[in-house]
C-alpha atoms as a PDB file:
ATOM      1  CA  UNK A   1     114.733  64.331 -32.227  1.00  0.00           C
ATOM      2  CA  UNK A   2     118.044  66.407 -32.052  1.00  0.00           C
ATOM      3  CA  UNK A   3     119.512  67.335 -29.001  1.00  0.00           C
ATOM      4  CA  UNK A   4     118.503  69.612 -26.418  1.00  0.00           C
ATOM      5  CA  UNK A   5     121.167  72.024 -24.810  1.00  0.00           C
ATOM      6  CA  UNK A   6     119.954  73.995 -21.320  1.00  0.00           C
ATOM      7  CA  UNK A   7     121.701  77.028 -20.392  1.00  0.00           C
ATOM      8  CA  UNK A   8     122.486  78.059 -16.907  1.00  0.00           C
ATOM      9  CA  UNK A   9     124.117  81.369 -15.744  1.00  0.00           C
ATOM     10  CA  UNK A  10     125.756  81.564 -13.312  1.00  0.00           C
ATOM     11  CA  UNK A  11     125.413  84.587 -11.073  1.00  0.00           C
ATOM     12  CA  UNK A  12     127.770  86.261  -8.533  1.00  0.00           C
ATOM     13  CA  UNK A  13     128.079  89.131  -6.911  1.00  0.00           C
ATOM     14  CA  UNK A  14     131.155  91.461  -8.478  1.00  0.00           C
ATOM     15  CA  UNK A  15     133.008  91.829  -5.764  1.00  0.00           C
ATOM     16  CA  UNK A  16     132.665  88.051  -5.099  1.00  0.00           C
ATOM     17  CA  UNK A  17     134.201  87.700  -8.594  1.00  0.00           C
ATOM     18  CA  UNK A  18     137.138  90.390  -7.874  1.00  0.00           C
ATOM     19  CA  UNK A  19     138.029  87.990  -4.805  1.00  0.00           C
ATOM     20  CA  UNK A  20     137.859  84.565  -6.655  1.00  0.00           C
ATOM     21  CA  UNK A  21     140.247  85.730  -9.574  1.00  0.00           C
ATOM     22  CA  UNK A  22     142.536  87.499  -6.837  1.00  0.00           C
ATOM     23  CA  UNK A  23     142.744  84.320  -5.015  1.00  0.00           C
ATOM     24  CA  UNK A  24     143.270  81.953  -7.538  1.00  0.00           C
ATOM     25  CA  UNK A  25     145.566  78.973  -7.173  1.00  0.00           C
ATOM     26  CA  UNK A  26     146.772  79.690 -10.936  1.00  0.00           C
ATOM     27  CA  UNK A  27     147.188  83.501 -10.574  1.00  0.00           C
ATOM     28  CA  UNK A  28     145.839  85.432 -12.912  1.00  0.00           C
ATOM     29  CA  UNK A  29     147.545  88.942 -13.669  1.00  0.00           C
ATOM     30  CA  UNK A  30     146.160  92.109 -12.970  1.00  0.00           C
ATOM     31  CA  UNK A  31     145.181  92.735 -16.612  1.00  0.00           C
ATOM     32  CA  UNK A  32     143.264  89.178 -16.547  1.00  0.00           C
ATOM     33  CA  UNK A  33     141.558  90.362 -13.699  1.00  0.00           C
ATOM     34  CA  UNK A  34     140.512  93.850 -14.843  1.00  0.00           C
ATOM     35  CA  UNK A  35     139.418  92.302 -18.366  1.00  0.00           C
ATOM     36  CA  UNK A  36     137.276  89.642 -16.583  1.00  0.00           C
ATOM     37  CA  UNK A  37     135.628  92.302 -14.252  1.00  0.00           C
ATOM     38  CA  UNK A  38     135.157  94.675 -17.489  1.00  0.00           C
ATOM     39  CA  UNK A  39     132.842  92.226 -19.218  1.00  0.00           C
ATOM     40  CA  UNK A  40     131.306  91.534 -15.580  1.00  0.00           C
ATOM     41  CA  UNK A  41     127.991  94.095 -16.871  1.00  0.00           C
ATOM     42  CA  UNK A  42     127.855  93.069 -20.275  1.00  0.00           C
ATOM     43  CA  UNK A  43     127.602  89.042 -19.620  1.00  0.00           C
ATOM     44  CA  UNK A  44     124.872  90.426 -17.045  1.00  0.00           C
ATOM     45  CA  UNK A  45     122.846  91.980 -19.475  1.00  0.00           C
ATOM     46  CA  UNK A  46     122.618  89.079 -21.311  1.00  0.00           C
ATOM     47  CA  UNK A  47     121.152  87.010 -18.153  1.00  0.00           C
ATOM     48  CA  UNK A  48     117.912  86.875 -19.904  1.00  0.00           C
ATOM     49  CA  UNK A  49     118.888  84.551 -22.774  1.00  0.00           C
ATOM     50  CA  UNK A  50     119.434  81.640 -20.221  1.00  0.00           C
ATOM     51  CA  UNK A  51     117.042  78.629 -19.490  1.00  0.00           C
ATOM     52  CA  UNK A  52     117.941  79.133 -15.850  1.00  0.00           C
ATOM     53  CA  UNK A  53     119.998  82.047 -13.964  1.00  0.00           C
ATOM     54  CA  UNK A  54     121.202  80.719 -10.501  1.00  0.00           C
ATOM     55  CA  UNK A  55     123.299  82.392  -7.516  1.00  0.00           C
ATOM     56  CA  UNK A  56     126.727  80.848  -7.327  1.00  0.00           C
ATOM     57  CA  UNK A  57     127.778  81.476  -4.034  1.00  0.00           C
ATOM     58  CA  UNK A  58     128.308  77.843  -2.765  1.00  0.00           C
ATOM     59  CA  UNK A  59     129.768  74.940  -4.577  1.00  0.00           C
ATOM     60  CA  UNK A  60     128.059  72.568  -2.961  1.00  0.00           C
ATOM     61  CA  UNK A  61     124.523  74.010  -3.149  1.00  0.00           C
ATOM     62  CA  UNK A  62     125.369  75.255  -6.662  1.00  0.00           C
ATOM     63  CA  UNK A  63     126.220  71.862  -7.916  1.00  0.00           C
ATOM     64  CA  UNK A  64     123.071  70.459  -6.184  1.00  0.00           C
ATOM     65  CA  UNK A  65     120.716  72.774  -7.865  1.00  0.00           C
ATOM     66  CA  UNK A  66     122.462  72.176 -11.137  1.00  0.00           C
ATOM     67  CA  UNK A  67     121.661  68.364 -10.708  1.00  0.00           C
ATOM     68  CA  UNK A  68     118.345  69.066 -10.014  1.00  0.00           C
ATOM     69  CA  UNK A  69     117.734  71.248 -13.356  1.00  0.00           C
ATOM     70  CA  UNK A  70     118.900  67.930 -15.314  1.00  0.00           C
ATOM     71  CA  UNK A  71     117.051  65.758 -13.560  1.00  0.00           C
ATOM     72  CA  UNK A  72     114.036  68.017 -14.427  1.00  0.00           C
ATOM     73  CA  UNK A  73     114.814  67.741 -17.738  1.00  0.00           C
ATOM     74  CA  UNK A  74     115.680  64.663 -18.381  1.00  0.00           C
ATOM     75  CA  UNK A  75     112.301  64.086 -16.688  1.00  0.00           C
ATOM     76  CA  UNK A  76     110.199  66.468 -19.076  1.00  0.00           C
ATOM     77  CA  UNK A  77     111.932  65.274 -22.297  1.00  0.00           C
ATOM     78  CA  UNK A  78     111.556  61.412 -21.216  1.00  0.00           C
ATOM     79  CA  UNK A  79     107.314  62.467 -20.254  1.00  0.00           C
ATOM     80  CA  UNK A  80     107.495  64.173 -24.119  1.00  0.00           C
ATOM     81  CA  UNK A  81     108.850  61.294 -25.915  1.00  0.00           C
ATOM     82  CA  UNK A  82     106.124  59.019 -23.901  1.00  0.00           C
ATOM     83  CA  UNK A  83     103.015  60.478 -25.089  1.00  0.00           C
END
């Protein structure tokens, strides 16, 4: 059995994503920033090709939630290679 890869998107809000590049510690220029927030739509319209879409609007809680999608499946590919 090969491996299995699980996609998550992560989802925020635009203007959430206009102030995280603004603020970041490395700076991005403007042009990095109005790139990133051109391909904002288009990576959203491809939401539906993920395993899992989740709201990214806390670290903590985001990284929590990500632990509990491998947990799951770790859990469900252990339970398949059992029976």
């Amino acid at each position: 059995m090969g491996i299995k890869v699980v996609t998550i998107f992560l989802r925020v809000p635009k203007e959430e994503l206009k102030r995280r590049l603004e603020n970041r510690i490395d700076k991005l220029s403007h042009e990095e920033i109005t790139l990133r927030l051109n391909r904002f739509d288009y990576e959203e319209s491809k939401m539906d090709i993920y395993d899992y879409v989740m709201k990214n609007d806390d670290l903590e809680k985001a990284l929590e939630i990500i632990q509990t999608i491998i947990d799951q499946e770790r859990r469900e590919e252990l339970e398949l290679k059992n029976k």
